[in-house]
PDB file of N, CA and C in Angstrom:
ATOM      1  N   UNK A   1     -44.352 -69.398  68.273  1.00  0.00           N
ATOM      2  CA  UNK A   1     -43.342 -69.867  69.202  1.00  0.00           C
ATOM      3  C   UNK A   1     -42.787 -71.206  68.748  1.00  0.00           C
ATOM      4  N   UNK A   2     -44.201 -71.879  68.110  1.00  0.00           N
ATOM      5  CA  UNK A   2     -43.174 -73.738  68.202  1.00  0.00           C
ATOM      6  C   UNK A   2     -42.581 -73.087  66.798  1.00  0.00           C
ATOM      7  N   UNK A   3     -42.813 -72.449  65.368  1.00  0.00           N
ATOM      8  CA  UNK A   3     -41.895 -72.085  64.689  1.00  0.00           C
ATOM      9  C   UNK A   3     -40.618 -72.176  64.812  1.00  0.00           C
ATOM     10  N   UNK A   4     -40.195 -72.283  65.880  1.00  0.00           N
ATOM     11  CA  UNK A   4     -38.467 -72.254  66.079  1.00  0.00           C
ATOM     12  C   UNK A   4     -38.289 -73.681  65.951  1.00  0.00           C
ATOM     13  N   UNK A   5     -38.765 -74.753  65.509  1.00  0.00           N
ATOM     14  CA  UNK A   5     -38.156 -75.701  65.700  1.00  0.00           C
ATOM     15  C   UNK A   5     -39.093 -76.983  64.161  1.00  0.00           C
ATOM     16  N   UNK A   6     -38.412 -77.378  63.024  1.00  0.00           N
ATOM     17  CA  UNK A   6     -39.024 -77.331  62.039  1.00  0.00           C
ATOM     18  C   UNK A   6     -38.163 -79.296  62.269  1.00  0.00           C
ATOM     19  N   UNK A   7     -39.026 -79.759  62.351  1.00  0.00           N
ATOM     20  CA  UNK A   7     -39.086 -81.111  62.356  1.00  0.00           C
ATOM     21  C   UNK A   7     -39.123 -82.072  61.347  1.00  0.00           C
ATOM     22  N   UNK A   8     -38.326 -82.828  60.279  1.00  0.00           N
ATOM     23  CA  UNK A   8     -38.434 -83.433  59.534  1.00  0.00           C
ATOM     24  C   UNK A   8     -37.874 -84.916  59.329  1.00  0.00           C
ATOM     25  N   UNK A   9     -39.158 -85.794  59.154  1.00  0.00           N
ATOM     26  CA  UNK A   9     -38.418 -87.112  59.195  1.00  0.00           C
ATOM     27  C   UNK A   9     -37.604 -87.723  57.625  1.00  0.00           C
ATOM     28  N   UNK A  10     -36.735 -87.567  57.595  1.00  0.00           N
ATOM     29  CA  UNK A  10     -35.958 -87.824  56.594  1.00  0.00           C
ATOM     30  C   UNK A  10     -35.545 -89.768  56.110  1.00  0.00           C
ATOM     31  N   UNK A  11     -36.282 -90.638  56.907  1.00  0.00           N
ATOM     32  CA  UNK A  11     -35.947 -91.752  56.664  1.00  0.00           C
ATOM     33  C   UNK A  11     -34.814 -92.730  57.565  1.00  0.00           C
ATOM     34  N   UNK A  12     -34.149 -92.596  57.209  1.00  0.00           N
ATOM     35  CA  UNK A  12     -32.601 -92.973  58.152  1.00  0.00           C
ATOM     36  C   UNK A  12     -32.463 -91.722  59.705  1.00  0.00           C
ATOM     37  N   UNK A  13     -32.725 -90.896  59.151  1.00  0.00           N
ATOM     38  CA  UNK A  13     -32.452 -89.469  60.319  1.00  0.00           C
ATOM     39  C   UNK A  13     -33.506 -88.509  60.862  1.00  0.00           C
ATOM     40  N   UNK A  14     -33.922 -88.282  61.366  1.00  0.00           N
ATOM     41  CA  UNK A  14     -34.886 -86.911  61.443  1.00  0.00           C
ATOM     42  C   UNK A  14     -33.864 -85.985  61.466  1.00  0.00           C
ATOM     43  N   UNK A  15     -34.271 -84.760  61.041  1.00  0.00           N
ATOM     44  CA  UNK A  15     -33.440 -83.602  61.336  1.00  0.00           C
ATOM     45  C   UNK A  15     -34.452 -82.138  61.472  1.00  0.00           C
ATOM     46  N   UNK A  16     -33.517 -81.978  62.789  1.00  0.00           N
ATOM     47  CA  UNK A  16     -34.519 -80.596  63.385  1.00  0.00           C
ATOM     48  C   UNK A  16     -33.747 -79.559  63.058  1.00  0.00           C
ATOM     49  N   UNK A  17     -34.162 -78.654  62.643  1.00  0.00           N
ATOM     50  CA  UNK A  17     -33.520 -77.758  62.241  1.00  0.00           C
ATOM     51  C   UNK A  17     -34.221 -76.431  63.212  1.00  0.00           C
ATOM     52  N   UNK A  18     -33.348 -75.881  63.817  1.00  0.00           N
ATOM     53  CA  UNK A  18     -33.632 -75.073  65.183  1.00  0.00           C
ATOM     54  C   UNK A  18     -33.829 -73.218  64.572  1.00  0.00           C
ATOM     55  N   UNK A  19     -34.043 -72.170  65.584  1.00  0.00           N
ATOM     56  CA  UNK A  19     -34.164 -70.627  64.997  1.00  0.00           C
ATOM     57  C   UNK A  19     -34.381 -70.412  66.351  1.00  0.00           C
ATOM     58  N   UNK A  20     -33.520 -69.327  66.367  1.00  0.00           N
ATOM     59  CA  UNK A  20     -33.596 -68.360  67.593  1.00  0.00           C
ATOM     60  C   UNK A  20     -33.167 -68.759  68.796  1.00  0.00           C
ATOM     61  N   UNK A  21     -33.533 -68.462  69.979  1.00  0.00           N
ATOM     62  CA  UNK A  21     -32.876 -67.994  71.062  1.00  0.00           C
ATOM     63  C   UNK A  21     -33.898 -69.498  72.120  1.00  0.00           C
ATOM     64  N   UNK A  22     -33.166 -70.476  72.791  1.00  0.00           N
ATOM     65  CA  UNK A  22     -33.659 -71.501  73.045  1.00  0.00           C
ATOM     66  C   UNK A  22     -32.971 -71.088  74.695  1.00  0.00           C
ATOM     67  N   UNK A  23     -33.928 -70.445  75.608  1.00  0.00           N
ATOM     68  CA  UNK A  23     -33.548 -70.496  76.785  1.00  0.00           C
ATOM     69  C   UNK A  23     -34.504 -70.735  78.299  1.00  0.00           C
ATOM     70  N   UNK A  24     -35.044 -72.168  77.702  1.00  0.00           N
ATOM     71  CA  UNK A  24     -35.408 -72.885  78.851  1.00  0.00           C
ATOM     72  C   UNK A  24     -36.989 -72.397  78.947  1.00  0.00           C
ATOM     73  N   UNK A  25     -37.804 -71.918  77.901  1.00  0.00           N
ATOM     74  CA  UNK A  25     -39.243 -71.802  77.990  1.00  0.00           C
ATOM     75  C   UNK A  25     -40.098 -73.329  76.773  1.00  0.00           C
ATOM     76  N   UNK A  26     -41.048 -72.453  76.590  1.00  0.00           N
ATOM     77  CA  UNK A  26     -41.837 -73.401  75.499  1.00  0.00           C
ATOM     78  C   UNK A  26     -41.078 -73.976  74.135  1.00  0.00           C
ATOM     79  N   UNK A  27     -39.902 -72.970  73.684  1.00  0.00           N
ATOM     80  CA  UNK A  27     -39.222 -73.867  72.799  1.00  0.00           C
ATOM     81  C   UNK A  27     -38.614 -75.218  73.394  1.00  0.00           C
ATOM     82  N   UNK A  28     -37.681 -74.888  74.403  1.00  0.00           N
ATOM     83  CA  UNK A  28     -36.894 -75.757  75.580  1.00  0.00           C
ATOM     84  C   UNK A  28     -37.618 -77.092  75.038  1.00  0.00           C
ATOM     85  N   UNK A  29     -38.637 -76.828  76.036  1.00  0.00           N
ATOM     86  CA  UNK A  29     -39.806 -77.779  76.513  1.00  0.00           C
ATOM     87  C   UNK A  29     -40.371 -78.721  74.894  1.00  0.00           C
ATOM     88  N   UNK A  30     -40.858 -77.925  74.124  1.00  0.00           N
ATOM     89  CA  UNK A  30     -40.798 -78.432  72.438  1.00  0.00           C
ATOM     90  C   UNK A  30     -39.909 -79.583  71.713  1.00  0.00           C
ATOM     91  N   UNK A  31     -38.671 -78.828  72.093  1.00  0.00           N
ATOM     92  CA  UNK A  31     -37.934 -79.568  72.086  1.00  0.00           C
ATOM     93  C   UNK A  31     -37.231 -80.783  72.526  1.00  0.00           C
ATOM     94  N   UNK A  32     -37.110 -80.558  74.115  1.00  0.00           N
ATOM     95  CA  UNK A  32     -37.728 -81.758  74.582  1.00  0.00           C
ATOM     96  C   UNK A  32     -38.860 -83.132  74.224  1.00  0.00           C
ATOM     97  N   UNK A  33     -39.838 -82.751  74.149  1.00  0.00           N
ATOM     98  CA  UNK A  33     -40.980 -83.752  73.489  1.00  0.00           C
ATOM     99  C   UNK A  33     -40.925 -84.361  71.824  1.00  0.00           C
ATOM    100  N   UNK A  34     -40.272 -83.034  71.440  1.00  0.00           N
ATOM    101  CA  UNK A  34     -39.335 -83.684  69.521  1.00  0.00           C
ATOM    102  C   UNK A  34     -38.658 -84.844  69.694  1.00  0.00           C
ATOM    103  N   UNK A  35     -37.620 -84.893  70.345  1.00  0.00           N
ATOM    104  CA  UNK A  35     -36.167 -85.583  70.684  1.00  0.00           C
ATOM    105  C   UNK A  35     -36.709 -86.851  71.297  1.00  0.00           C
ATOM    106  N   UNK A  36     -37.434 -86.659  72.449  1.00  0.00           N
ATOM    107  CA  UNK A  36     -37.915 -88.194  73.206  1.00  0.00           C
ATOM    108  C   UNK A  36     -38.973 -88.512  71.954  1.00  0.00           C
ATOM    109  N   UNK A  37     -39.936 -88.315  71.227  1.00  0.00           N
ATOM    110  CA  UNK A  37     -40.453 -89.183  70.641  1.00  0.00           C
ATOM    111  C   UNK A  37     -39.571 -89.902  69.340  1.00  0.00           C
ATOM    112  N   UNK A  38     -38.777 -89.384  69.166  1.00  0.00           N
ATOM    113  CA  UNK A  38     -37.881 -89.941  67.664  1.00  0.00           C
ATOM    114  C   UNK A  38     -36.959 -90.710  68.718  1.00  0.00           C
ATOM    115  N   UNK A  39     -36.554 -90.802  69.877  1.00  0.00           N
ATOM    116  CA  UNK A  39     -35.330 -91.440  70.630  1.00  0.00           C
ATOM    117  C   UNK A  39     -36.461 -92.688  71.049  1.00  0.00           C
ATOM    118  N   UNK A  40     -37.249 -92.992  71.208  1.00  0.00           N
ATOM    119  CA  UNK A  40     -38.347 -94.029  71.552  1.00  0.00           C
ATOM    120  C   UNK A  40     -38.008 -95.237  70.230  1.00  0.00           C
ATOM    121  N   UNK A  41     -37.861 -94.562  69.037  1.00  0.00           N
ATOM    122  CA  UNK A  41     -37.498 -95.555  68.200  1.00  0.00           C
ATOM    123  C   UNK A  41     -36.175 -96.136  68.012  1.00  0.00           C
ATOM    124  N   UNK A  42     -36.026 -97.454  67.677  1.00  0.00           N
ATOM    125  CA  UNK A  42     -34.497 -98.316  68.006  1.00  0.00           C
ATOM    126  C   UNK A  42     -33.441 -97.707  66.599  1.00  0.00           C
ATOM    127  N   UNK A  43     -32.120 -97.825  66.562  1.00  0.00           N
ATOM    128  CA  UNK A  43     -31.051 -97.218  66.208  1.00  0.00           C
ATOM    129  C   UNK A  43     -31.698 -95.940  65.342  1.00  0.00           C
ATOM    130  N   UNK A  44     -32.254 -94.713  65.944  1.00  0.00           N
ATOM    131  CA  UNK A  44     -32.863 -93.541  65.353  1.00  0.00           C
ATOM    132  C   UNK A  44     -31.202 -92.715  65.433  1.00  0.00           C
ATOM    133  N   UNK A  45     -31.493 -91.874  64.041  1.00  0.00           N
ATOM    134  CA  UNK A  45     -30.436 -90.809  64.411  1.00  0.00           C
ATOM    135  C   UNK A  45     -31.386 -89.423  64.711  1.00  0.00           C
ATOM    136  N   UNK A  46     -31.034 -88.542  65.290  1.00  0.00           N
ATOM    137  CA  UNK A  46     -31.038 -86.887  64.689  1.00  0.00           C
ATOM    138  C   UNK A  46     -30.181 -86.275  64.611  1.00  0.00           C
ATOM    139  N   UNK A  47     -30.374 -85.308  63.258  1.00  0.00           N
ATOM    140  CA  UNK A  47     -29.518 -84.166  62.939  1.00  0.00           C
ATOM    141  C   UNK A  47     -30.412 -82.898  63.570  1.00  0.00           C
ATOM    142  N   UNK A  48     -29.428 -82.460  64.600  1.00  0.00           N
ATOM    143  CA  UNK A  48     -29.628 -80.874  65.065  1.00  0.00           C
ATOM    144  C   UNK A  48     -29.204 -79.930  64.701  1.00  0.00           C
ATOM    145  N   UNK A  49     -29.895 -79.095  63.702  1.00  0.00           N
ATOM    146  CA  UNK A  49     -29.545 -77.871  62.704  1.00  0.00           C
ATOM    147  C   UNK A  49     -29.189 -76.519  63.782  1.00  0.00           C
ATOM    148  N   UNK A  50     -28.369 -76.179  64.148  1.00  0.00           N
ATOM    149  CA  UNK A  50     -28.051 -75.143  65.119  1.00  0.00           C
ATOM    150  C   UNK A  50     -27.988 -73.975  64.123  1.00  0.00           C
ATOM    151  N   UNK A  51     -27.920 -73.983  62.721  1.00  0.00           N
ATOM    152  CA  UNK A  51     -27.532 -72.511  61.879  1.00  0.00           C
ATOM    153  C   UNK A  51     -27.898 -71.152  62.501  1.00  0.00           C
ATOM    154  N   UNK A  52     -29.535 -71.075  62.986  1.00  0.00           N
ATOM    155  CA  UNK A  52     -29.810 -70.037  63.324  1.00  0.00           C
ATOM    156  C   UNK A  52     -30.173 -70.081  64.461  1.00  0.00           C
ATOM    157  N   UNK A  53     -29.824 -70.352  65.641  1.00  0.00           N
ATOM    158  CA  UNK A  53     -29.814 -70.114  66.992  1.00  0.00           C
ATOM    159  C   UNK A  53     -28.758 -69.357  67.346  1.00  0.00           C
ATOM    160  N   UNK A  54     -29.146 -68.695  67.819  1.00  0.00           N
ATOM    161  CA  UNK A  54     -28.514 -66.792  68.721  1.00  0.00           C
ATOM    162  C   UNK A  54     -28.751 -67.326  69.544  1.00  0.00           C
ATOM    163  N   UNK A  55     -29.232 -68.576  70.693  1.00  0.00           N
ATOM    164  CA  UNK A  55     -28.624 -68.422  72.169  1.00  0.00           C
ATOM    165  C   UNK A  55     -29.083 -69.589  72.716  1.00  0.00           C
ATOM    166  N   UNK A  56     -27.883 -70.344  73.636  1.00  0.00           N
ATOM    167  CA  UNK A  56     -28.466 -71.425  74.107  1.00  0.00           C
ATOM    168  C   UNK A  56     -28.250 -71.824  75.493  1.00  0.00           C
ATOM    169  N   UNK A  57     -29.106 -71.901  76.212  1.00  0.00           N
ATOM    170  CA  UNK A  57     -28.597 -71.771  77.752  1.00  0.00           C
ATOM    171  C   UNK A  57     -28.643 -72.931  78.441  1.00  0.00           C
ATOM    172  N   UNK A  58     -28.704 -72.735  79.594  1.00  0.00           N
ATOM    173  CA  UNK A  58     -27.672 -74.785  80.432  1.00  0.00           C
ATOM    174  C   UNK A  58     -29.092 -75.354  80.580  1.00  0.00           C
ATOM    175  N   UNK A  59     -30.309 -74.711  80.064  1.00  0.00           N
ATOM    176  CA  UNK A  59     -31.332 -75.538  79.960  1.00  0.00           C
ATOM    177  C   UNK A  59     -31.530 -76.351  78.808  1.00  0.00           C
ATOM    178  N   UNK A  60     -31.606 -76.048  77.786  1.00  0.00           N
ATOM    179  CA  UNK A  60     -31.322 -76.336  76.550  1.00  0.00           C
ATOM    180  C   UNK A  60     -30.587 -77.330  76.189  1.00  0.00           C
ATOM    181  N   UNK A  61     -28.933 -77.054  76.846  1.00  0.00           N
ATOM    182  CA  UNK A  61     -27.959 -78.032  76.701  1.00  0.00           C
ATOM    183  C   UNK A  61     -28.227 -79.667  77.362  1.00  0.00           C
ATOM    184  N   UNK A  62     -29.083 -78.976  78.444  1.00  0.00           N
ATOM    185  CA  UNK A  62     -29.579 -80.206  79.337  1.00  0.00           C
ATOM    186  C   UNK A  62     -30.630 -81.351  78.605  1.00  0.00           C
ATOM    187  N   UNK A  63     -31.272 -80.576  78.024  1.00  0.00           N
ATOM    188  CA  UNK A  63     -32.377 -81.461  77.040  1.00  0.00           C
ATOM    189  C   UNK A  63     -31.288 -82.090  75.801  1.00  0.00           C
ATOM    190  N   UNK A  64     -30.356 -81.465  75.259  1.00  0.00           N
ATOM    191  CA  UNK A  64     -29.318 -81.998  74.148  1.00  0.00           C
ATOM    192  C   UNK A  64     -28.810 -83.596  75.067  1.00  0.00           C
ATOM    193  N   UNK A  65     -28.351 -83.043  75.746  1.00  0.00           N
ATOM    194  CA  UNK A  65     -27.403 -83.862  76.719  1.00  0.00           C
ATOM    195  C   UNK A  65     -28.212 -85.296  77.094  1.00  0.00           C
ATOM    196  N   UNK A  66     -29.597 -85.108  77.777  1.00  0.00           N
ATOM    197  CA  UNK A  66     -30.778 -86.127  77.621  1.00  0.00           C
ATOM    198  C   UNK A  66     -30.899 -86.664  76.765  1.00  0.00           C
ATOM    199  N   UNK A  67     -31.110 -85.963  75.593  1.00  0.00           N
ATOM    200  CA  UNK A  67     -31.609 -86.744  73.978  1.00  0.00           C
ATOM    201  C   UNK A  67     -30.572 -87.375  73.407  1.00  0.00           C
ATOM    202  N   UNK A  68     -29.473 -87.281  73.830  1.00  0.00           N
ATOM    203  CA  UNK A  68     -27.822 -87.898  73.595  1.00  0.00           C
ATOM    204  C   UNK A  68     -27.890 -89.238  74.438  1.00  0.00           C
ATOM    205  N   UNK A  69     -28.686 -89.036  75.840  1.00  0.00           N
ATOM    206  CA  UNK A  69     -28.298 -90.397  76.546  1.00  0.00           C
ATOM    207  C   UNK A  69     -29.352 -91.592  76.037  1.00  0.00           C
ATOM    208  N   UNK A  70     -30.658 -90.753  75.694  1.00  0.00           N
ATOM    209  CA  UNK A  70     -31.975 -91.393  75.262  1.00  0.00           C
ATOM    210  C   UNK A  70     -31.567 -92.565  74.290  1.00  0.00           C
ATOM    211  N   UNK A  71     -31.106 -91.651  73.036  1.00  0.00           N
ATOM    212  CA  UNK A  71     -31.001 -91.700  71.408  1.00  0.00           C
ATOM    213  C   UNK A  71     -29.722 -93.272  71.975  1.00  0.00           C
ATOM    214  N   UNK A  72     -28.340 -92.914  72.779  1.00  0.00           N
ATOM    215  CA  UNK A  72     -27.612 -94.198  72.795  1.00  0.00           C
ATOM    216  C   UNK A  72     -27.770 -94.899  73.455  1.00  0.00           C
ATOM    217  N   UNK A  73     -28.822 -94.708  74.271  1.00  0.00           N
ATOM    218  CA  UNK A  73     -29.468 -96.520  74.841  1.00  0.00           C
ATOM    219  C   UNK A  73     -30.053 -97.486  74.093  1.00  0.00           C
ATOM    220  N   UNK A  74     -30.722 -96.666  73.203  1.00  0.00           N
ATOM    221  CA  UNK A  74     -31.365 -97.658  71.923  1.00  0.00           C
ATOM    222  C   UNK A  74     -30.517 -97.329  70.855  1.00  0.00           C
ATOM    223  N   UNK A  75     -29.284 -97.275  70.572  1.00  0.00           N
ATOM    224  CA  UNK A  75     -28.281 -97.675  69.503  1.00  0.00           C
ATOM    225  C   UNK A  75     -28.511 -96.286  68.431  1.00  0.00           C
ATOM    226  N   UNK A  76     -28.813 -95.823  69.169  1.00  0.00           N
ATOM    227  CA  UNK A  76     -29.098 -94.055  67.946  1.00  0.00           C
ATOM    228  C   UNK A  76     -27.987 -93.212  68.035  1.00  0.00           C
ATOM    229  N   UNK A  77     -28.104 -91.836  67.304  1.00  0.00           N
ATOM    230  CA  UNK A  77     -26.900 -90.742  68.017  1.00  0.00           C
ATOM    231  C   UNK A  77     -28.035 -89.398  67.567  1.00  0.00           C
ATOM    232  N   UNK A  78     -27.138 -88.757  67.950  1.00  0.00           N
ATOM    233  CA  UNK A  78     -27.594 -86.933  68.085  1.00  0.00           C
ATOM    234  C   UNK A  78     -26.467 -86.626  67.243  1.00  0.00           C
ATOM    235  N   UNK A  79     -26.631 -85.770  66.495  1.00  0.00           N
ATOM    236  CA  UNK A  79     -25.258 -85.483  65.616  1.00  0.00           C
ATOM    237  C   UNK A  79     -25.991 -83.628  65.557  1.00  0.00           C
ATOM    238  N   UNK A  80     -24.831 -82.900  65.779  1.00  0.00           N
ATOM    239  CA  UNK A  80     -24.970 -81.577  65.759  1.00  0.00           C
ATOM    240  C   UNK A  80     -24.339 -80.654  64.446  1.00  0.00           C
ATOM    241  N   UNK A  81     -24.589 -80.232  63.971  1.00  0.00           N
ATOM    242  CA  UNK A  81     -24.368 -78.996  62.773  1.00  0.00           C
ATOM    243  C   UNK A  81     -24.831 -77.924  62.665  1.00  0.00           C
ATOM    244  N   UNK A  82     -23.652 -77.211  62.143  1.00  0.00           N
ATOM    245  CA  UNK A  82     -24.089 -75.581  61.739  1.00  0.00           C
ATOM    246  C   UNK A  82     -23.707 -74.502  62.851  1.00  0.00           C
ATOM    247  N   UNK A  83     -22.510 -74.907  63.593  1.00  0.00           N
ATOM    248  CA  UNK A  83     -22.775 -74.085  65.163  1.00  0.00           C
ATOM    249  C   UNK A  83     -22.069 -72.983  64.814  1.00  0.00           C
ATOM    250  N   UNK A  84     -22.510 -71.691  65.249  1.00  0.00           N
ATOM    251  CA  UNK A  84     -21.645 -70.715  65.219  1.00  0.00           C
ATOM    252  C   UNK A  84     -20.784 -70.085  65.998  1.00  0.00           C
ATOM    253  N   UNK A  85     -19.786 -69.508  65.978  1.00  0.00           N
ATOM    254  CA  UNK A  85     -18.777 -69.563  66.775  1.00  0.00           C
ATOM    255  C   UNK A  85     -19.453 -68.872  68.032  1.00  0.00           C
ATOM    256  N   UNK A  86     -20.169 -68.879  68.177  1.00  0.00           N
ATOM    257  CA  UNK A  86     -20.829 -68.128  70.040  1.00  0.00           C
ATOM    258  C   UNK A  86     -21.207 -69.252  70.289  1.00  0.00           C
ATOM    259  N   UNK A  87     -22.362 -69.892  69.750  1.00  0.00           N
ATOM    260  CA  UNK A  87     -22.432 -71.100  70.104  1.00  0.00           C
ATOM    261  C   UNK A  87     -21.583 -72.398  70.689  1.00  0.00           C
ATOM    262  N   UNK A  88     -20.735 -72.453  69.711  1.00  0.00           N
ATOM    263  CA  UNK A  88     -19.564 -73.407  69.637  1.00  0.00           C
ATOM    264  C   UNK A  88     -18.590 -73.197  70.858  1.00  0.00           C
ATOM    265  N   UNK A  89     -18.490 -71.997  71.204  1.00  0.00           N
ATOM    266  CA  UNK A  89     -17.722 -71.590  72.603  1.00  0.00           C
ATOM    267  C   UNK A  89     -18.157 -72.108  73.810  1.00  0.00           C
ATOM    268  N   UNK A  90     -19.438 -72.394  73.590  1.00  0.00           N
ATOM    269  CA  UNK A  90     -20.224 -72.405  74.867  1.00  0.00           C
ATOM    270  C   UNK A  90     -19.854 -74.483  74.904  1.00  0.00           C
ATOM    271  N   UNK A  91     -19.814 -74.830  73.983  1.00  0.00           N
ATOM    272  CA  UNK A  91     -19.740 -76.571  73.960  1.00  0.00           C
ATOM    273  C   UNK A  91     -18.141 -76.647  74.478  1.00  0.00           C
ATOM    274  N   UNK A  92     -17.144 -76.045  73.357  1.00  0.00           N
ATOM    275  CA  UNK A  92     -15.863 -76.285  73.905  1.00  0.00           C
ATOM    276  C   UNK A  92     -16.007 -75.666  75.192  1.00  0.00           C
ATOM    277  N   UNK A  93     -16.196 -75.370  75.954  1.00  0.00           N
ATOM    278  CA  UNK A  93     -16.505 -74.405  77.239  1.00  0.00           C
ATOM    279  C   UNK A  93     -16.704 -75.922  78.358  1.00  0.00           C
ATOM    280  N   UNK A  94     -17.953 -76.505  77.810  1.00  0.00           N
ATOM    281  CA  UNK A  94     -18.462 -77.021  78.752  1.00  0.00           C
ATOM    282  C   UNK A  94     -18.157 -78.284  78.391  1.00  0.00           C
ATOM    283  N   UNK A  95     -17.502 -78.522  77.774  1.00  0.00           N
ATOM    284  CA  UNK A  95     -16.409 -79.899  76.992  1.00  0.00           C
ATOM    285  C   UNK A  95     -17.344 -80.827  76.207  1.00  0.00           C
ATOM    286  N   UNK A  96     -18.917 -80.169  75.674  1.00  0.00           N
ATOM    287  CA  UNK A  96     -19.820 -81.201  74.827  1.00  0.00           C
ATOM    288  C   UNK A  96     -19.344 -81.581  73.746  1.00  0.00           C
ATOM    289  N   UNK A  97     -18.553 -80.615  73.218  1.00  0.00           N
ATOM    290  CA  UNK A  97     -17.206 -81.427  72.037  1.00  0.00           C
ATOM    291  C   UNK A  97     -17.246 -82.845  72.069  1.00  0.00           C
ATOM    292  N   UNK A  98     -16.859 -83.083  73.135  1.00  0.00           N
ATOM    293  CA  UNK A  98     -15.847 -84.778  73.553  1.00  0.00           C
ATOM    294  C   UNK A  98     -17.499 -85.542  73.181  1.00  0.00           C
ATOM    295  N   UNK A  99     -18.370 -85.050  74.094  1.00  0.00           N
ATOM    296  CA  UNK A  99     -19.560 -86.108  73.599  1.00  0.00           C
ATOM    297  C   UNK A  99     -20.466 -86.006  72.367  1.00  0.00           C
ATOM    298  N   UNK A 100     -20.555 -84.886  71.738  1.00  0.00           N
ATOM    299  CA  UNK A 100     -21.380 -85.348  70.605  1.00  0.00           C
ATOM    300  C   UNK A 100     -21.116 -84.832  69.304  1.00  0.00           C
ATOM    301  N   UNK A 101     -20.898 -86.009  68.294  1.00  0.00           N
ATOM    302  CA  UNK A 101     -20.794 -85.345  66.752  1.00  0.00           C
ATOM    303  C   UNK A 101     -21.024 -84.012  66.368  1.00  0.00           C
ATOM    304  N   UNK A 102     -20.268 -83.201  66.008  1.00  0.00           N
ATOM    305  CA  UNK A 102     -20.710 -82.258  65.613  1.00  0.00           C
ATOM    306  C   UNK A 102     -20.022 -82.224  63.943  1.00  0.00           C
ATOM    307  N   UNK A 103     -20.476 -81.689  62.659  1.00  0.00           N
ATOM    308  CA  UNK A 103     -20.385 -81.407  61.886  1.00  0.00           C
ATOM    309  C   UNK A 103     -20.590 -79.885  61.255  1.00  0.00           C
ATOM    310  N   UNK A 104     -19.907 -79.483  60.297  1.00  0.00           N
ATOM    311  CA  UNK A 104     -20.176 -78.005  59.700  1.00  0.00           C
ATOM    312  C   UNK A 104     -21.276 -77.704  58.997  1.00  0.00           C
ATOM    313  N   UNK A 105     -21.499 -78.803  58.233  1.00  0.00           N
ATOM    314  CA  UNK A 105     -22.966 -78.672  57.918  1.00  0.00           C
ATOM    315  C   UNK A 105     -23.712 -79.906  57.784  1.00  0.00           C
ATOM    316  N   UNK A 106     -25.335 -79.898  57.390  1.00  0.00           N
ATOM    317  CA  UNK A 106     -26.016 -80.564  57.381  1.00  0.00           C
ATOM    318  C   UNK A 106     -25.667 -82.039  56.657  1.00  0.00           C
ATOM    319  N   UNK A 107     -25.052 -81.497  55.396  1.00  0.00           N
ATOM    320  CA  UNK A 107     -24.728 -82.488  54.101  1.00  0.00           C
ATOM    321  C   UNK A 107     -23.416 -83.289  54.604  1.00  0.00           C
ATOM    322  N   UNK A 108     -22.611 -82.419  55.820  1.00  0.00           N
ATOM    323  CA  UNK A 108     -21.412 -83.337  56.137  1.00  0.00           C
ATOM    324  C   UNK A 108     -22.093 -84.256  56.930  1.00  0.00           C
ATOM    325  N   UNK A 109     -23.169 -83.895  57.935  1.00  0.00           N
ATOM    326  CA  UNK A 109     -23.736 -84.771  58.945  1.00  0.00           C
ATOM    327  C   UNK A 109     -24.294 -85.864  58.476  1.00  0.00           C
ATOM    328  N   UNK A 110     -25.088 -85.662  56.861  1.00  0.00           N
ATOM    329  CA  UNK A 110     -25.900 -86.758  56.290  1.00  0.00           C
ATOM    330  C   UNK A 110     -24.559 -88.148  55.680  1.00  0.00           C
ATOM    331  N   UNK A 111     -23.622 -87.433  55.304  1.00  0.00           N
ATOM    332  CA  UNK A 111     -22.618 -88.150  54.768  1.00  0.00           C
ATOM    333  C   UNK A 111     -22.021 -88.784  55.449  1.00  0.00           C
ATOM    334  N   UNK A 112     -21.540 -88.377  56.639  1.00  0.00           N
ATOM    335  CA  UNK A 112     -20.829 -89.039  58.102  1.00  0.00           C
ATOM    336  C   UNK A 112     -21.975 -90.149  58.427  1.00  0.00           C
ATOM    337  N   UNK A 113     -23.128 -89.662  58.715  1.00  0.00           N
ATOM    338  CA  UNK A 113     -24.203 -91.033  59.122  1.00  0.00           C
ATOM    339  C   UNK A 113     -24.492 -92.086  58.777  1.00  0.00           C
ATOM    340  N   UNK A 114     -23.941 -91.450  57.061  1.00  0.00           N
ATOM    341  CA  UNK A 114     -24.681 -92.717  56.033  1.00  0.00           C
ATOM    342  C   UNK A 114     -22.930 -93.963  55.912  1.00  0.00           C
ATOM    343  N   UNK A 115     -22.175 -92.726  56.159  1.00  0.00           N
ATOM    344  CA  UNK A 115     -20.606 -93.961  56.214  1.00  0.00           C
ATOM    345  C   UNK A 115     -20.953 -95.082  56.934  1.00  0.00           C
ATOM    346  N   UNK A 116     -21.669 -94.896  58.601  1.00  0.00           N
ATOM    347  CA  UNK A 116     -21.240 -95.796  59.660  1.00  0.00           C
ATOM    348  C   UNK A 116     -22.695 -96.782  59.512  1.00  0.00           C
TER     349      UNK A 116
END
């Protein structure tokens, strides 16, 4: 189960790189506890690898949305990549566009981070 969610501290960024279907159980929750311990540290980034997630529900988004407010109280960001167009519907949908970086892929996200 925690398989779906592959955690790596990269130095400047952690980046989680996500799998499968994230709808408000033990991944949810996983995920959750990933995000607040890397957002505990001062200007932290993460990269959220969405490539292979098939489904994400308003629980899920809710923990994104948290780890977004966490990460910019202490001068961090959440930066998102890899979304696929089901996915991506569901953000322009619910207007998460406007709030958080998103990039096409990982290497654009590392490049955008390392500009600012």
């Amino acid at each position: 189960m925690f398989d779906q969610i592959k955690s790596e501290d990269c130095g400047d960024y952690t980046l989680f790189t996500l799998r499968g279907q994230f709808i408000g159980g033990d991944e949810t929750d996983r995920l959750r506890q990933l995000l607040s311990g890397v957002a505990e540290q001062q200007d932290n980034i993460a990269i959220v690898d969405l490539a292979n997630v098939t489904y994400i529900n308003s629980t899920a988004l809710g923990v994104l949305i948290s780890a977004h407010a966490r990460f910019t109280k202490r001068n961090g960001r959440v930066v998102l990549c890899n979304i696929s167009d089901n996915i991506e519907n569901i953000f322009i949908i619910t207007k998460l566009t406007l709030v958080f970086e998103i990039y096409d892929t990982v290497d654009e996200a590392k490049s955008k981070i390392s500009e600012s």
